[in-house]
C-alpha atoms as a PDB file:
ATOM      1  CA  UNK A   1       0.000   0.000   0.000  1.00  0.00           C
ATOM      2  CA  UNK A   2       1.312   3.244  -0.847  1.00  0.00           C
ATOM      3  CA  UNK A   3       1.578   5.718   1.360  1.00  0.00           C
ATOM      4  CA  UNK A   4       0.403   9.683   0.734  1.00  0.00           C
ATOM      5  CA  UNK A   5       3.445  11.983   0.939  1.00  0.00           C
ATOM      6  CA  UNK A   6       3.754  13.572   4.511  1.00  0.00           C
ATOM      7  CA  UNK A   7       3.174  17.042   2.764  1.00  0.00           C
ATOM      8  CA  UNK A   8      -0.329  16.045   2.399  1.00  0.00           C
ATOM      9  CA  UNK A   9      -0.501  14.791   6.003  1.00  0.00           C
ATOM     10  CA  UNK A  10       0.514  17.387   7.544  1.00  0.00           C
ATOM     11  CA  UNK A  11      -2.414  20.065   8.621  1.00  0.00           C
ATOM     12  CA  UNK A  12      -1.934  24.220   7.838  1.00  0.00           C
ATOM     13  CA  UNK A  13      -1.460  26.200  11.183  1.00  0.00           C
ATOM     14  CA  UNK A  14      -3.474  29.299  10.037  1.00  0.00           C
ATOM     15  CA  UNK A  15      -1.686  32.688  12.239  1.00  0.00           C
ATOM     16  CA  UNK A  16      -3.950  35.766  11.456  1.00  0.00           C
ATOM     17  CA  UNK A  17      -2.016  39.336  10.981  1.00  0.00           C
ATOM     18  CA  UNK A  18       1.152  36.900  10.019  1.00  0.00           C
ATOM     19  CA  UNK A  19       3.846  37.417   7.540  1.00  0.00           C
ATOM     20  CA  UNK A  20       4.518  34.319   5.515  1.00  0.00           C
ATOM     21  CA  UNK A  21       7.201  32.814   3.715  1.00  0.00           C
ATOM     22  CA  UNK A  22       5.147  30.903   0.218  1.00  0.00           C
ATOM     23  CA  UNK A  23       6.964  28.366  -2.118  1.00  0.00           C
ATOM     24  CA  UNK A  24       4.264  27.287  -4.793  1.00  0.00           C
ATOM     25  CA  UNK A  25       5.395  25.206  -7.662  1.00  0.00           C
ATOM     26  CA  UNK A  26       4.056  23.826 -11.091  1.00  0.00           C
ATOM     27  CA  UNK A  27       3.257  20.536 -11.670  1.00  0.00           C
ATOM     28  CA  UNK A  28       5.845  18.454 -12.752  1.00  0.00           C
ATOM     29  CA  UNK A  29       8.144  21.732 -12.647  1.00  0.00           C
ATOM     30  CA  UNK A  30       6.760  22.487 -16.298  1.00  0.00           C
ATOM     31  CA  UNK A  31       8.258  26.043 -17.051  1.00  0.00           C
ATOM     32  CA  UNK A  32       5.086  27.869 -17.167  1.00  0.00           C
ATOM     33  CA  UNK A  33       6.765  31.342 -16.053  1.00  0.00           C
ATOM     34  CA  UNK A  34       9.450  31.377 -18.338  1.00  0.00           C
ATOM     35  CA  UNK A  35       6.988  32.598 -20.832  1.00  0.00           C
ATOM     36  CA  UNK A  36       6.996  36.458 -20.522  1.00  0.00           C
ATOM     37  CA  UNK A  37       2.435  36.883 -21.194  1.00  0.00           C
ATOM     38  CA  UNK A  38       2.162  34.102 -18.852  1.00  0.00           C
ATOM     39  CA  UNK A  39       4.366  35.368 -16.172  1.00  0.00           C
ATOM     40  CA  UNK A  40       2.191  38.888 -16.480  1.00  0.00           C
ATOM     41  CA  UNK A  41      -0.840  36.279 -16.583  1.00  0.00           C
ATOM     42  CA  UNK A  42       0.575  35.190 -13.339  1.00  0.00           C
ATOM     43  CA  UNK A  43       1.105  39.082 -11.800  1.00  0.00           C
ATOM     44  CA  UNK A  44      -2.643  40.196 -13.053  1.00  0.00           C
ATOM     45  CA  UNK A  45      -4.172  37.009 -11.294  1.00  0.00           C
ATOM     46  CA  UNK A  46      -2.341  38.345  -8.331  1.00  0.00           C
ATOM     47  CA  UNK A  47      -3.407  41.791  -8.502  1.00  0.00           C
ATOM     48  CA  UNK A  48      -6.930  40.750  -8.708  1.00  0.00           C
ATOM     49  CA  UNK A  49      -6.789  38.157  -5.855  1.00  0.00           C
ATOM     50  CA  UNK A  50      -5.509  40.899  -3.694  1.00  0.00           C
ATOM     51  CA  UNK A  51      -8.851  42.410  -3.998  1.00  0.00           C
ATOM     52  CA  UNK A  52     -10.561  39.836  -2.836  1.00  0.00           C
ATOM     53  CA  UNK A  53      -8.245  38.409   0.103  1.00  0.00           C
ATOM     54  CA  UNK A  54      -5.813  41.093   0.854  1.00  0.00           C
ATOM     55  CA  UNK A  55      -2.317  40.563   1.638  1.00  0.00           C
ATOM     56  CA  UNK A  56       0.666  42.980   1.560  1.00  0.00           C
ATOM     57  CA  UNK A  57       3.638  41.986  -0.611  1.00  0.00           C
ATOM     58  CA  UNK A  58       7.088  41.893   1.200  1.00  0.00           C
ATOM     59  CA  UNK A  59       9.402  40.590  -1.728  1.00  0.00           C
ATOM     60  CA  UNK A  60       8.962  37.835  -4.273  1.00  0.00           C
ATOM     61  CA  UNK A  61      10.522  35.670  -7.180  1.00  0.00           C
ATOM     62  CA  UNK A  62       9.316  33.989 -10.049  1.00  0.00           C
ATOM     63  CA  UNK A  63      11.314  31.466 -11.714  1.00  0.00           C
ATOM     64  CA  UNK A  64       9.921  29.242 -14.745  1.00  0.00           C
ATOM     65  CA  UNK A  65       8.660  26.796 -12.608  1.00  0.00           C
ATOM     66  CA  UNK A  66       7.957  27.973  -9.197  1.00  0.00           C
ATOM     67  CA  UNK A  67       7.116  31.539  -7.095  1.00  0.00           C
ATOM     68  CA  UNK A  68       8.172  32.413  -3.621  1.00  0.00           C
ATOM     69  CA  UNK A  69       6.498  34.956  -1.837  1.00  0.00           C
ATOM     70  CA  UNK A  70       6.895  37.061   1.429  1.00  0.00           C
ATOM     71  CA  UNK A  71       3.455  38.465   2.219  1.00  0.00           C
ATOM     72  CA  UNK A  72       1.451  39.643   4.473  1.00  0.00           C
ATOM     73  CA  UNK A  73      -2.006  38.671   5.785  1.00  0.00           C
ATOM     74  CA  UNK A  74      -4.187  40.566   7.915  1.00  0.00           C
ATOM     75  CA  UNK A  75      -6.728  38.684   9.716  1.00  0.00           C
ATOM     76  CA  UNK A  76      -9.609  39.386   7.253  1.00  0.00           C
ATOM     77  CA  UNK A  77      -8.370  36.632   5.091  1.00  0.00           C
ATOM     78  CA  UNK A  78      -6.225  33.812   5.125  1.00  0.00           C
ATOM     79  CA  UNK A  79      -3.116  32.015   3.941  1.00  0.00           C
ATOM     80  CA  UNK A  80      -4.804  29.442   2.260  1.00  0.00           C
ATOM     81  CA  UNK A  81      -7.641  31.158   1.036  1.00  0.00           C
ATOM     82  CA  UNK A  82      -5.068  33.493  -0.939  1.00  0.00           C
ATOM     83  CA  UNK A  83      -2.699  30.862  -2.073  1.00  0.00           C
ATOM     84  CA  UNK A  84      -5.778  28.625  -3.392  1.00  0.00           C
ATOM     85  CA  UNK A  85      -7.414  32.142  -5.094  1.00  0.00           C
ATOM     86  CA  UNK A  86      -3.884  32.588  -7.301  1.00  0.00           C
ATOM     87  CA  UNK A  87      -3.414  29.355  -8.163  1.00  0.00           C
ATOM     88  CA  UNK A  88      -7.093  28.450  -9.450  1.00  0.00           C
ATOM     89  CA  UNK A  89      -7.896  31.827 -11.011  1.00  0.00           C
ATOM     90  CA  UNK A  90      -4.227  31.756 -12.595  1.00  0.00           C
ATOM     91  CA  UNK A  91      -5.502  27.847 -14.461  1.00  0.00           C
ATOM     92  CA  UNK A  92      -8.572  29.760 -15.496  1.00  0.00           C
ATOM     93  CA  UNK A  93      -7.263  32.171 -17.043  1.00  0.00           C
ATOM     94  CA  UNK A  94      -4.114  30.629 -18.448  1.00  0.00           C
ATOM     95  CA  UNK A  95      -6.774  27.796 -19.774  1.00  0.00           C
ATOM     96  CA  UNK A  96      -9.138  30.688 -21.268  1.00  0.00           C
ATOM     97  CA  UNK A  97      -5.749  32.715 -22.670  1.00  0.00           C
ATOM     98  CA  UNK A  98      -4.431  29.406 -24.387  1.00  0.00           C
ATOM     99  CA  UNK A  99      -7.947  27.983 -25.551  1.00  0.00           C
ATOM    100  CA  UNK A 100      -7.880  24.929 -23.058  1.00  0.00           C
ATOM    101  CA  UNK A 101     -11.207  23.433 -22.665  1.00  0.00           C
ATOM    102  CA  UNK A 102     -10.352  19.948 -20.859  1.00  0.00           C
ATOM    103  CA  UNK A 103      -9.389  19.713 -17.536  1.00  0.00           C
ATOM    104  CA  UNK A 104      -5.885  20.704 -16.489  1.00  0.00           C
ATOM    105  CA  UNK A 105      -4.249  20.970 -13.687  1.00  0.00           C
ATOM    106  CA  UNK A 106      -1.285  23.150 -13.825  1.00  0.00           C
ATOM    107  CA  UNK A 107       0.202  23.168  -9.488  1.00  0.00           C
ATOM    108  CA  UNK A 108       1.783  20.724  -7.468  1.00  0.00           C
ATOM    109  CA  UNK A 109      -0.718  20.021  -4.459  1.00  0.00           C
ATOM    110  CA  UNK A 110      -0.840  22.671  -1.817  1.00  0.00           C
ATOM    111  CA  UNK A 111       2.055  24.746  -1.450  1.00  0.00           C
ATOM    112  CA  UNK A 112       4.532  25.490   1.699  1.00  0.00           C
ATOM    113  CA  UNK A 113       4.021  28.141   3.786  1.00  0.00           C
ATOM    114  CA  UNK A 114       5.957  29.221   6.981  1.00  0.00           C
ATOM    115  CA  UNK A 115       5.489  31.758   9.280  1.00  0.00           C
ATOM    116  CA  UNK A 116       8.470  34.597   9.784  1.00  0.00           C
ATOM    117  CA  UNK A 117       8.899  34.440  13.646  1.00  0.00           C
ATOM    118  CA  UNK A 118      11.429  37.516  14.034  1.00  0.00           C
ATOM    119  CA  UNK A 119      13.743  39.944  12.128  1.00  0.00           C
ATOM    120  CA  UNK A 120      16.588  37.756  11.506  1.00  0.00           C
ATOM    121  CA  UNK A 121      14.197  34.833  10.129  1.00  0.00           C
ATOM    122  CA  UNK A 122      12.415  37.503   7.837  1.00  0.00           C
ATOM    123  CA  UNK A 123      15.970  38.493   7.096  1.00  0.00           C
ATOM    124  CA  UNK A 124      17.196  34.855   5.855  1.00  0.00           C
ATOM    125  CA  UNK A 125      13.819  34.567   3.886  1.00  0.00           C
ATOM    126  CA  UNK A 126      13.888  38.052   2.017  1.00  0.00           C
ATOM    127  CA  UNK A 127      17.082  37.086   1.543  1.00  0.00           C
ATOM    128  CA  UNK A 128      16.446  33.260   0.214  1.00  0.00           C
ATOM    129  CA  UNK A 129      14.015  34.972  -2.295  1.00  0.00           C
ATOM    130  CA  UNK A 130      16.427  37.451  -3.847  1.00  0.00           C
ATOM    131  CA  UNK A 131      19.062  35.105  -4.311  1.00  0.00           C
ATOM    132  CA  UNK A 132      17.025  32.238  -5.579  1.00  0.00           C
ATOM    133  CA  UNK A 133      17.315  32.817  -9.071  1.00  0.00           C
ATOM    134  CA  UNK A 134      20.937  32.899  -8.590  1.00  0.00           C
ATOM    135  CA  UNK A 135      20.931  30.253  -6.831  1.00  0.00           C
ATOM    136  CA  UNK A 136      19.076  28.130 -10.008  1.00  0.00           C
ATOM    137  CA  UNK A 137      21.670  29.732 -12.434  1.00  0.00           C
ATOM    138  CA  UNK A 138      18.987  32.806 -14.220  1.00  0.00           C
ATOM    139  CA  UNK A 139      21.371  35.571 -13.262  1.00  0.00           C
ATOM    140  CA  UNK A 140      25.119  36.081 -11.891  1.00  0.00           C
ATOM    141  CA  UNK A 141      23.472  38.703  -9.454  1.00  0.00           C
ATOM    142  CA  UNK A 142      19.853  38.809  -7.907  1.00  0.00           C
ATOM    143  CA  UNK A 143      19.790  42.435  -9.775  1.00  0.00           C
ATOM    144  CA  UNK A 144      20.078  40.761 -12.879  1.00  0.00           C
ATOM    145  CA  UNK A 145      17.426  38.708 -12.900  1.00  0.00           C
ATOM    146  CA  UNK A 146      14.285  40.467 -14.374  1.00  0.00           C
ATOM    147  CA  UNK A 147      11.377  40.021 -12.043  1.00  0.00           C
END
């Protein structure tokens, strides 16, 4: 019998008024973001969830095949509500942009979250996002990389 990753096991702690560190990534790491309209796709879907569950962007990342995100959310919303709005609305609209009718499904399950406890862990994690696409070899310097 095989047994469900422990990713799916595990249950979301929900903190209200929380800044959190978000790592969502595509399903089987297809390089959906490395296409400029449907990285902008990606920022629009973004802008409009806001609306809807607000959050306050600290710093982010997008690389062709995953996002990390530093945001804040206020207590009117939550992380999971926010993360779930983006990544549906973003398959609707990517499947109504590229004439998909059939079902797709275009995330890895879920996502990772964790909460910054302090300065120095929001420091490392600000940080961690900046560098990342050096870190994956898309720029010499995290100024280089065109977010």
């Amino acid at each position: 019998m095989a047994s469900e990753p422990i990713r799916t096991k595990i249950r979301r702690l929900y903190v209200p008024n929380a800044l959190y560190f978000i790592t969502a990534v595509t399903r089987w790491r297809r390089p959906i973001f490395a296409n400029k309209p449907d990285l902008e796709l990606l920022r629009e879907t973004m802008r409009k969830v806001k609306e809807i569950h607000p959050f306050q962007m600290q710093a982010y990342a997008f690389l062709p095949d995953h996002f990390h995100l530093l945001i804040f959310v206020p207590s009117i919303s939550d992380i999971s509500k926010v993360l779930h709005s983006m990544q549906r609305n973003f398959t609707l609209n990517y499947k109504e942009t590229h004439s998909i009718t059939h079902k797709i499904k275009l995330w890895q399950r879920g996502f990772w979250d964790h909460v910054i406890r302090d300065e120095r862990d929001f420091a490392n994690h600000f940080h961690y996002i900046h560098y990342n696409p050096v870190k994956h070899g898309y720029a010499l310097k995290p100024e280089d990389y065109p977010l």
